[in-house]
N, C-alpha and C. Protein backbone atom coordinates (compact mmCIF):
# COMPACT_ATOMS: atom_id res chain seq x y z
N UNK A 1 114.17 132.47 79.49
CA UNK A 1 114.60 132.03 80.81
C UNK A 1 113.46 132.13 81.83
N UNK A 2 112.71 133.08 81.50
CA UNK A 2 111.57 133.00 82.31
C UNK A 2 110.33 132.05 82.62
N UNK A 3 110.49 130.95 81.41
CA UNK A 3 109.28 130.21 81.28
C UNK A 3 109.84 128.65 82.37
N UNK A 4 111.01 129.08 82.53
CA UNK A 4 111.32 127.68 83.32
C UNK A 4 111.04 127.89 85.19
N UNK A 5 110.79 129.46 85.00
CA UNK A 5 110.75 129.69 86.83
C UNK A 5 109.50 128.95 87.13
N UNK A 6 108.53 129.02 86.61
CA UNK A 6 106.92 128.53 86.93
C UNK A 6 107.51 127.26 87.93
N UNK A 7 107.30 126.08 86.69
CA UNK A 7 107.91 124.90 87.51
C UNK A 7 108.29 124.78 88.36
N UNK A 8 109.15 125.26 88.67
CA UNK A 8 110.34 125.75 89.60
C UNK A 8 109.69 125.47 91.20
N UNK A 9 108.96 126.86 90.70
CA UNK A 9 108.48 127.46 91.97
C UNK A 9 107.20 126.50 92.81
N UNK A 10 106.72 125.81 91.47
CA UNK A 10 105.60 124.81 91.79
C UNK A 10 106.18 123.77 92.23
N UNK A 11 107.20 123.63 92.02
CA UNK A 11 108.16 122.49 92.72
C UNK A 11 108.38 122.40 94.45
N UNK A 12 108.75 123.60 94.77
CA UNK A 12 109.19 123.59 95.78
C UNK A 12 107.94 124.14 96.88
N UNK A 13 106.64 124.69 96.10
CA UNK A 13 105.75 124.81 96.76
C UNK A 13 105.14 123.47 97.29
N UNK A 14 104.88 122.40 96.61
CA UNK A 14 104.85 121.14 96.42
C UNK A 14 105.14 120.13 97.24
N UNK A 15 106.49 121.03 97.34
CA UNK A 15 108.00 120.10 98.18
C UNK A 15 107.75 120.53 99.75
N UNK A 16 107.41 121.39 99.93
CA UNK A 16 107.18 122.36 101.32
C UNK A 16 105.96 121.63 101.73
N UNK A 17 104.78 121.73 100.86
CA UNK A 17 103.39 121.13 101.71
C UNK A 17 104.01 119.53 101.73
N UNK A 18 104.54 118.57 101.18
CA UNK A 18 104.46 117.55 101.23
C UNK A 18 105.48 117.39 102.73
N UNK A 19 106.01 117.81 103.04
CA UNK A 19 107.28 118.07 104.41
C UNK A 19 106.33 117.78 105.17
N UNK A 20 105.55 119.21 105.34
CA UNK A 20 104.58 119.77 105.91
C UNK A 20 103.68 118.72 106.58
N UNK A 21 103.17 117.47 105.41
CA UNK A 21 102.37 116.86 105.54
C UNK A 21 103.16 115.57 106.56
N UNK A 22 103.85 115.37 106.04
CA UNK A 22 104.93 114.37 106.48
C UNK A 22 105.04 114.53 108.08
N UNK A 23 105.53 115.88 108.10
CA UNK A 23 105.89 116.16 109.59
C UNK A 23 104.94 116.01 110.61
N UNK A 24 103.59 116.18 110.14
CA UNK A 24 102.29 115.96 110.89
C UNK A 24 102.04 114.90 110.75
N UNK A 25 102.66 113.62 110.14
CA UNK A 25 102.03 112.49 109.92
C UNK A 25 103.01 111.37 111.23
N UNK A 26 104.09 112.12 111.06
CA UNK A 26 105.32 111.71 111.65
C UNK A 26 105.08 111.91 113.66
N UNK A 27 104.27 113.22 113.53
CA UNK A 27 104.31 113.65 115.09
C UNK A 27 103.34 112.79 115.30
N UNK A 28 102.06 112.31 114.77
CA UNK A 28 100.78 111.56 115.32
C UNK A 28 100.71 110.28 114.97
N UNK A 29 102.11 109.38 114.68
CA UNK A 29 101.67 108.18 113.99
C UNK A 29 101.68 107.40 115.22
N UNK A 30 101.21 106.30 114.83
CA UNK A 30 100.96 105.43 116.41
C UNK A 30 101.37 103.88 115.79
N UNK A 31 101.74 103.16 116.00
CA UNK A 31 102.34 101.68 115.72
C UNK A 31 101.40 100.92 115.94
N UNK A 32 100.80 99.46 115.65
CA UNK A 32 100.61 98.98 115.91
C UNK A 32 101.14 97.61 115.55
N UNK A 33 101.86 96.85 116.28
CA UNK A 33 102.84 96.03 115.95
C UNK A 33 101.93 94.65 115.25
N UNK A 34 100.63 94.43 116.48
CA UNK A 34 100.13 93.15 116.34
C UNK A 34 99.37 93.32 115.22
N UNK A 35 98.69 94.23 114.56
CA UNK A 35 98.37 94.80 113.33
C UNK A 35 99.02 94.65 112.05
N UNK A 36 100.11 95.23 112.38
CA UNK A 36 101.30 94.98 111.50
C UNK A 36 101.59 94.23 111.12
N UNK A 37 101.16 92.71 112.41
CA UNK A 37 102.44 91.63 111.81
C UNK A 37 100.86 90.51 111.08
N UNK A 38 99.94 91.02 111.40
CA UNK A 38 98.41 90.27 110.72
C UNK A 38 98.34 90.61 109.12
N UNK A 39 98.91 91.85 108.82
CA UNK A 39 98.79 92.48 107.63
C UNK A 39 100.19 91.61 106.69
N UNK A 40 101.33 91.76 107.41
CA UNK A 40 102.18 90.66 107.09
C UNK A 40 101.86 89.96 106.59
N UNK A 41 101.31 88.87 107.23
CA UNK A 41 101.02 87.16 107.62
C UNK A 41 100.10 87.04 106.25
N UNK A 42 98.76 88.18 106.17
CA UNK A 42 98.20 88.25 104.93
C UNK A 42 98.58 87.65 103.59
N UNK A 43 97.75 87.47 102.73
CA UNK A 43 98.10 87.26 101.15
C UNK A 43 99.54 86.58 100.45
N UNK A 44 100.11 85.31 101.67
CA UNK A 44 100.99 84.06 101.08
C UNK A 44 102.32 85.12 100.59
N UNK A 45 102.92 86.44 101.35
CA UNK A 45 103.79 86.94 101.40
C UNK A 45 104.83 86.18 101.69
N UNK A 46 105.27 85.23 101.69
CA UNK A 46 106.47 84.54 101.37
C UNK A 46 106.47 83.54 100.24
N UNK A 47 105.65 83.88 99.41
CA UNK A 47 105.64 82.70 98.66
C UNK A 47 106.94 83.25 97.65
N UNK A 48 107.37 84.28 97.23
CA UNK A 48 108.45 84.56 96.87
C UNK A 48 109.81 83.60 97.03
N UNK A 49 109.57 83.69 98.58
CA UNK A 49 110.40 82.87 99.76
C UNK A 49 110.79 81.47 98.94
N UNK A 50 109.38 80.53 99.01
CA UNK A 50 109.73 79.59 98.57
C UNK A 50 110.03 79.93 97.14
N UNK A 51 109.66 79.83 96.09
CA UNK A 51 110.66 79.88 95.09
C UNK A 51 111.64 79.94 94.87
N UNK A 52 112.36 80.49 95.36
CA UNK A 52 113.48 81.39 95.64
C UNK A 52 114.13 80.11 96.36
N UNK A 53 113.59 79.19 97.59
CA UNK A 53 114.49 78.68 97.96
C UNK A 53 114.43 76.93 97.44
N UNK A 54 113.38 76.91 96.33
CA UNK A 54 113.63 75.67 95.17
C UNK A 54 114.76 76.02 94.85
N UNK A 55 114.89 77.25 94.20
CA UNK A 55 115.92 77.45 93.68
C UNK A 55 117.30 77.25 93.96
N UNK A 56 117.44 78.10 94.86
CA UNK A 56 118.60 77.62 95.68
C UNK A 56 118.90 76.66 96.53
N UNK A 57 118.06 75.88 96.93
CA UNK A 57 118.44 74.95 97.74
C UNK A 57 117.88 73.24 96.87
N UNK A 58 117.11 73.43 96.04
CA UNK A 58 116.93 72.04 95.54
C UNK A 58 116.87 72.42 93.89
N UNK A 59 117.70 73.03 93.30
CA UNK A 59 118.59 73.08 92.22
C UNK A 59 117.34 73.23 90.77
N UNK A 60 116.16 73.98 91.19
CA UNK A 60 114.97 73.99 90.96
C UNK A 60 115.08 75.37 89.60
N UNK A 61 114.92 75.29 88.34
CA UNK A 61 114.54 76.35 87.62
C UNK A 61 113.65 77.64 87.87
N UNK A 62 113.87 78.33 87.75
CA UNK A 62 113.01 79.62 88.52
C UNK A 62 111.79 79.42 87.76
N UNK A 63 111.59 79.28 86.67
CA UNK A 63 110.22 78.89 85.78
C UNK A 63 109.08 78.02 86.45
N UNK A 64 110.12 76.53 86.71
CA UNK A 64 109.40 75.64 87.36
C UNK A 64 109.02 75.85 88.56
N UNK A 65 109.87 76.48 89.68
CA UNK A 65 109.46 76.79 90.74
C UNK A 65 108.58 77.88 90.78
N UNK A 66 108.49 79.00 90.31
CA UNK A 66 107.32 79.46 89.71
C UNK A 66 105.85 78.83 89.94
N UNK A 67 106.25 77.54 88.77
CA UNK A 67 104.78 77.22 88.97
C UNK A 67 104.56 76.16 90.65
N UNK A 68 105.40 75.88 90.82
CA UNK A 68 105.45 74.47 92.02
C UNK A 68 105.17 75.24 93.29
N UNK A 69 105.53 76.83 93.06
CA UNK A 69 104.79 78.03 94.24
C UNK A 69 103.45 78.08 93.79
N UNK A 70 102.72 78.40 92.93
CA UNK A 70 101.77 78.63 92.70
C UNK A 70 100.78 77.32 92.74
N UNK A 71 101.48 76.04 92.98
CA UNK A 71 100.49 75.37 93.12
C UNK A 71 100.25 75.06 94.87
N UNK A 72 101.54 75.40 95.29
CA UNK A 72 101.27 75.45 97.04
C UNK A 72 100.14 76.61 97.62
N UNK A 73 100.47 77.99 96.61
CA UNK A 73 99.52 78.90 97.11
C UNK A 73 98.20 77.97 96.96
N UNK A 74 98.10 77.88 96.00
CA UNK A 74 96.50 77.27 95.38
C UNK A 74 96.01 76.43 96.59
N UNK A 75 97.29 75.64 97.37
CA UNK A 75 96.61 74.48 98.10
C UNK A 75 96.42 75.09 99.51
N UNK A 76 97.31 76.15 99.69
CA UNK A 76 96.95 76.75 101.13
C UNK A 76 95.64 77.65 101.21
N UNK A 77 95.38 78.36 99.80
CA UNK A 77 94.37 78.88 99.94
C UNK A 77 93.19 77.68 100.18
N UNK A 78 92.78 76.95 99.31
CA UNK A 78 91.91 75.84 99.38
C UNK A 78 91.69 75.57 100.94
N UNK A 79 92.87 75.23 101.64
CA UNK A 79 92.82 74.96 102.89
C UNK A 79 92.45 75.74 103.90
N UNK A 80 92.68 77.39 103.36
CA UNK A 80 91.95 78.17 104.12
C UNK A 80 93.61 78.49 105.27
N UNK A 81 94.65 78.22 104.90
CA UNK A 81 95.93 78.45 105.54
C UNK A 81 97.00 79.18 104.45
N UNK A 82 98.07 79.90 105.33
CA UNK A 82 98.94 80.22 104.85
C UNK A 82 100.40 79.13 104.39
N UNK A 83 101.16 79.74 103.99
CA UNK A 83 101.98 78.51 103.22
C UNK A 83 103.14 77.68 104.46
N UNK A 84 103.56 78.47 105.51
CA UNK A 84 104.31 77.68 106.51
C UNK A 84 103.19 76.95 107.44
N UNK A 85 101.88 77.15 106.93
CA UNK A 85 100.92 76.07 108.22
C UNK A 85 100.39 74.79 107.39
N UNK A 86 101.15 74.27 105.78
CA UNK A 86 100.97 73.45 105.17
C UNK A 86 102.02 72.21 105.48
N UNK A 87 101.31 71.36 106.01
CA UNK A 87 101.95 70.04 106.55
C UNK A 87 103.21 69.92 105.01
N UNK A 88 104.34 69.07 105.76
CA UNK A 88 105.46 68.85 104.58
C UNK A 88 104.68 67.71 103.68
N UNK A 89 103.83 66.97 104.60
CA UNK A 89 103.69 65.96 103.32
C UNK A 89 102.58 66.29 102.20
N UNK A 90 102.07 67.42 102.50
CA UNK A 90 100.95 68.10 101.54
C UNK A 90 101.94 69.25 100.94
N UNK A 91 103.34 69.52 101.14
CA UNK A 91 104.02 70.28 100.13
C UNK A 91 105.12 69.22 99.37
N UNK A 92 105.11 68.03 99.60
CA UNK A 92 106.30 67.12 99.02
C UNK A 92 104.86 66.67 98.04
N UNK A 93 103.63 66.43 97.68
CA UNK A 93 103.08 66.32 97.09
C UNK A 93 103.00 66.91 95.73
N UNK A 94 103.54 67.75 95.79
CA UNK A 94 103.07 68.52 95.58
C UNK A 94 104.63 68.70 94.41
N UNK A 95 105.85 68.26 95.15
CA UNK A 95 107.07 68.11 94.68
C UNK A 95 107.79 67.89 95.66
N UNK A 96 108.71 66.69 95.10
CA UNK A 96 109.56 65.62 95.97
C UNK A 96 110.32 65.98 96.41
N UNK A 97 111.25 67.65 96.19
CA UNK A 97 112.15 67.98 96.22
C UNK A 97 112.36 68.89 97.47
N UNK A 98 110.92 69.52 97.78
CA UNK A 98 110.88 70.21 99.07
C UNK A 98 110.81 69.08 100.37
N UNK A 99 111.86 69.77 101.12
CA UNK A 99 112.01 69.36 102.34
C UNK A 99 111.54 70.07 103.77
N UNK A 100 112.19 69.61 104.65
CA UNK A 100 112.08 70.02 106.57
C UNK A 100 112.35 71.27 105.88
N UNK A 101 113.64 71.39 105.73
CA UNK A 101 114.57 72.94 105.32
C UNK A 101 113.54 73.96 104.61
N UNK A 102 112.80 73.51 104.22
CA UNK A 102 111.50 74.91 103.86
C UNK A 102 110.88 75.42 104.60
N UNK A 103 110.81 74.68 105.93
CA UNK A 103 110.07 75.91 107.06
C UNK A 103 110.99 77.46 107.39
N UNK A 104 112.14 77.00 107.07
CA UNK A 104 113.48 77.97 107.92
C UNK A 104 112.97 79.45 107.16
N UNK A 105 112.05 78.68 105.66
CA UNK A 105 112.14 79.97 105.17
C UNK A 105 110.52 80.98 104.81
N UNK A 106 109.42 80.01 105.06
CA UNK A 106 108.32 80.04 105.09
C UNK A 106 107.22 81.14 106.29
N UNK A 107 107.77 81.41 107.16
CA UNK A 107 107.27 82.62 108.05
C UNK A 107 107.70 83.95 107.94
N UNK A 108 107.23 84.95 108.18
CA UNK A 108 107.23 86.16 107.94
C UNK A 108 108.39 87.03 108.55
N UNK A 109 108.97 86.15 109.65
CA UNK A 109 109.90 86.31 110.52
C UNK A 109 111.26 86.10 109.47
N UNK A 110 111.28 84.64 109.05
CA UNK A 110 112.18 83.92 108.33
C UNK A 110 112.50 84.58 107.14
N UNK A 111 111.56 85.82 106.90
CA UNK A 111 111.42 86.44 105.47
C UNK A 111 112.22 87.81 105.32
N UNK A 112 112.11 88.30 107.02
CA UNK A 112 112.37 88.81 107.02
C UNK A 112 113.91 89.44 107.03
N UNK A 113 114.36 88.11 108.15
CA UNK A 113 115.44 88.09 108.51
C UNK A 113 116.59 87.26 107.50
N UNK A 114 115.92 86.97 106.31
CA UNK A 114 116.53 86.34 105.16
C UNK A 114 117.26 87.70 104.31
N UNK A 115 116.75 88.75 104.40
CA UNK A 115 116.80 89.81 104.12
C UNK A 115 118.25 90.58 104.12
N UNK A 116 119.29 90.10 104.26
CA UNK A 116 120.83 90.44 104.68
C UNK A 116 121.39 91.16 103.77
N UNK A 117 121.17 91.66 102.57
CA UNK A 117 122.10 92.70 101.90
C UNK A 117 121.76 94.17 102.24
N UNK A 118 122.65 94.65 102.11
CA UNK A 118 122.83 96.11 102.66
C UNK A 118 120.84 96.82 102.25
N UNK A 119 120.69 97.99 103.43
CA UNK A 119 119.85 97.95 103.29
C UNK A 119 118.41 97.41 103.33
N UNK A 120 118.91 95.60 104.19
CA UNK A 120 117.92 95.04 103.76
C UNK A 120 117.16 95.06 105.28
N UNK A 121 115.81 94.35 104.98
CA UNK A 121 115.26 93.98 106.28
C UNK A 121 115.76 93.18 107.45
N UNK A 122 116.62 92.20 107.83
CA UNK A 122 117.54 91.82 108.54
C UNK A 122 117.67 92.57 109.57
N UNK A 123 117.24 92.07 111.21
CA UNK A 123 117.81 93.11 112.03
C UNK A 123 118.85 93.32 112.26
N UNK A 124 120.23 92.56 111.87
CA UNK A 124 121.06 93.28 111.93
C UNK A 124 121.39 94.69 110.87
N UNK A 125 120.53 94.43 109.78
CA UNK A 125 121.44 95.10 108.30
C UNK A 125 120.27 96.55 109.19
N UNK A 126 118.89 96.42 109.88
CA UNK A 126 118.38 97.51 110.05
C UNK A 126 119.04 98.45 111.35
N UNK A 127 119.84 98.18 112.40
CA UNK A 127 119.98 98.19 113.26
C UNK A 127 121.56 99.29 112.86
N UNK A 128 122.54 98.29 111.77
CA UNK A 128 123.23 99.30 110.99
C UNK A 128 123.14 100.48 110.47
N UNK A 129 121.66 100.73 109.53
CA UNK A 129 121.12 101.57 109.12
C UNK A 129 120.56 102.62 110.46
N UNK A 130 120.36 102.71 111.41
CA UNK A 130 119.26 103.09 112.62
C UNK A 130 120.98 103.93 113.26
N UNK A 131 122.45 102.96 113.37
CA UNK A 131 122.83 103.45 113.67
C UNK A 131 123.79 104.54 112.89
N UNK A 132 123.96 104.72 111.25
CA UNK A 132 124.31 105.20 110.49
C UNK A 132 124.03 106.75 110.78
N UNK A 133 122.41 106.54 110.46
CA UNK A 133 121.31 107.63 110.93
C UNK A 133 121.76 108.28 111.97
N UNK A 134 122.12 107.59 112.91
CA UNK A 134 122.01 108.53 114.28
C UNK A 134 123.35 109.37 114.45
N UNK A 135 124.73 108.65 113.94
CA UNK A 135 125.96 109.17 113.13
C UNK A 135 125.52 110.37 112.59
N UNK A 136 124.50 110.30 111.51
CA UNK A 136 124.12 111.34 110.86
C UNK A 136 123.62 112.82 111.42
N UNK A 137 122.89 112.44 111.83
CA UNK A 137 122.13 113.23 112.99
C UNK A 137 122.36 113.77 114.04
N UNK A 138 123.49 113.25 114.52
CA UNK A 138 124.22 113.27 115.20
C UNK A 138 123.44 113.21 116.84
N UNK A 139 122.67 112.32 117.38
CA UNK A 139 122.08 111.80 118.19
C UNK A 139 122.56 111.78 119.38
């Protein structure tokens, strides 16, 4: 019985500095929103997006759309743009099937707020959560 205390104890020593660390990370953090939303905007983070909305909205195989994302990334990178600053007629090129209705989902905003199941990014679904918390906490 004795060989299981070690762990144990290394556990919660562990558990204490990581708090520890947390709590100091928590008192000095500083936001930066316009930062934030550049780091976003970064590396064709919605390209998920579109796939996702071949799929669902123009009756598109996840395989194929797959690749029909990856050839938009290819063309926004080339262009030196992200994927909602690609004119429609350089993404209908590309496939006939995307329409207007792909911007709704193409910004970081649109990505976000697409986000609606529990938990999710959605300001309403976060705003739920924020007030759950404060229930909790009793605020």
């Amino acid at each position: 019985m004795q060989d299981d205390k070690e762990p144990v104890f290394e556990a919660r020593d562990l558990l204490i500095l990581s708090l520890e660390a947390m709590t100091g990370m928590i008192d000095t953090i500083t936001f930066r929103p316009e930062r934030m939303r550049a780091a976003a905007e970064q590396g064709f983070s919605t390209a998920t997006d579109l796939a996702d909305w071949l799929v669902r909205e123009a009756g598109v195989p996840f395989r194929e759309a797959h690749h029909i994302t990856g050839r938009a990334v290819k063309l926004a990178e080339d262009r030196g743009c992200g994927l909602a600053d690609l004119p429609l007629g350089a993404l209908r090129e590309i496939d006939v099937r995307i329409d207007q209705r792909v911007f709704d989902v193409l910004s970081v905003d649109a990505s976000v707020r697409s986000r609606t199941s529990y938990g999710g990014t959605a300001p309403d679904r976060v705003r739920e959560q924020i007030a759950r918390a404060k229930d909790e906490l009793e605020f």
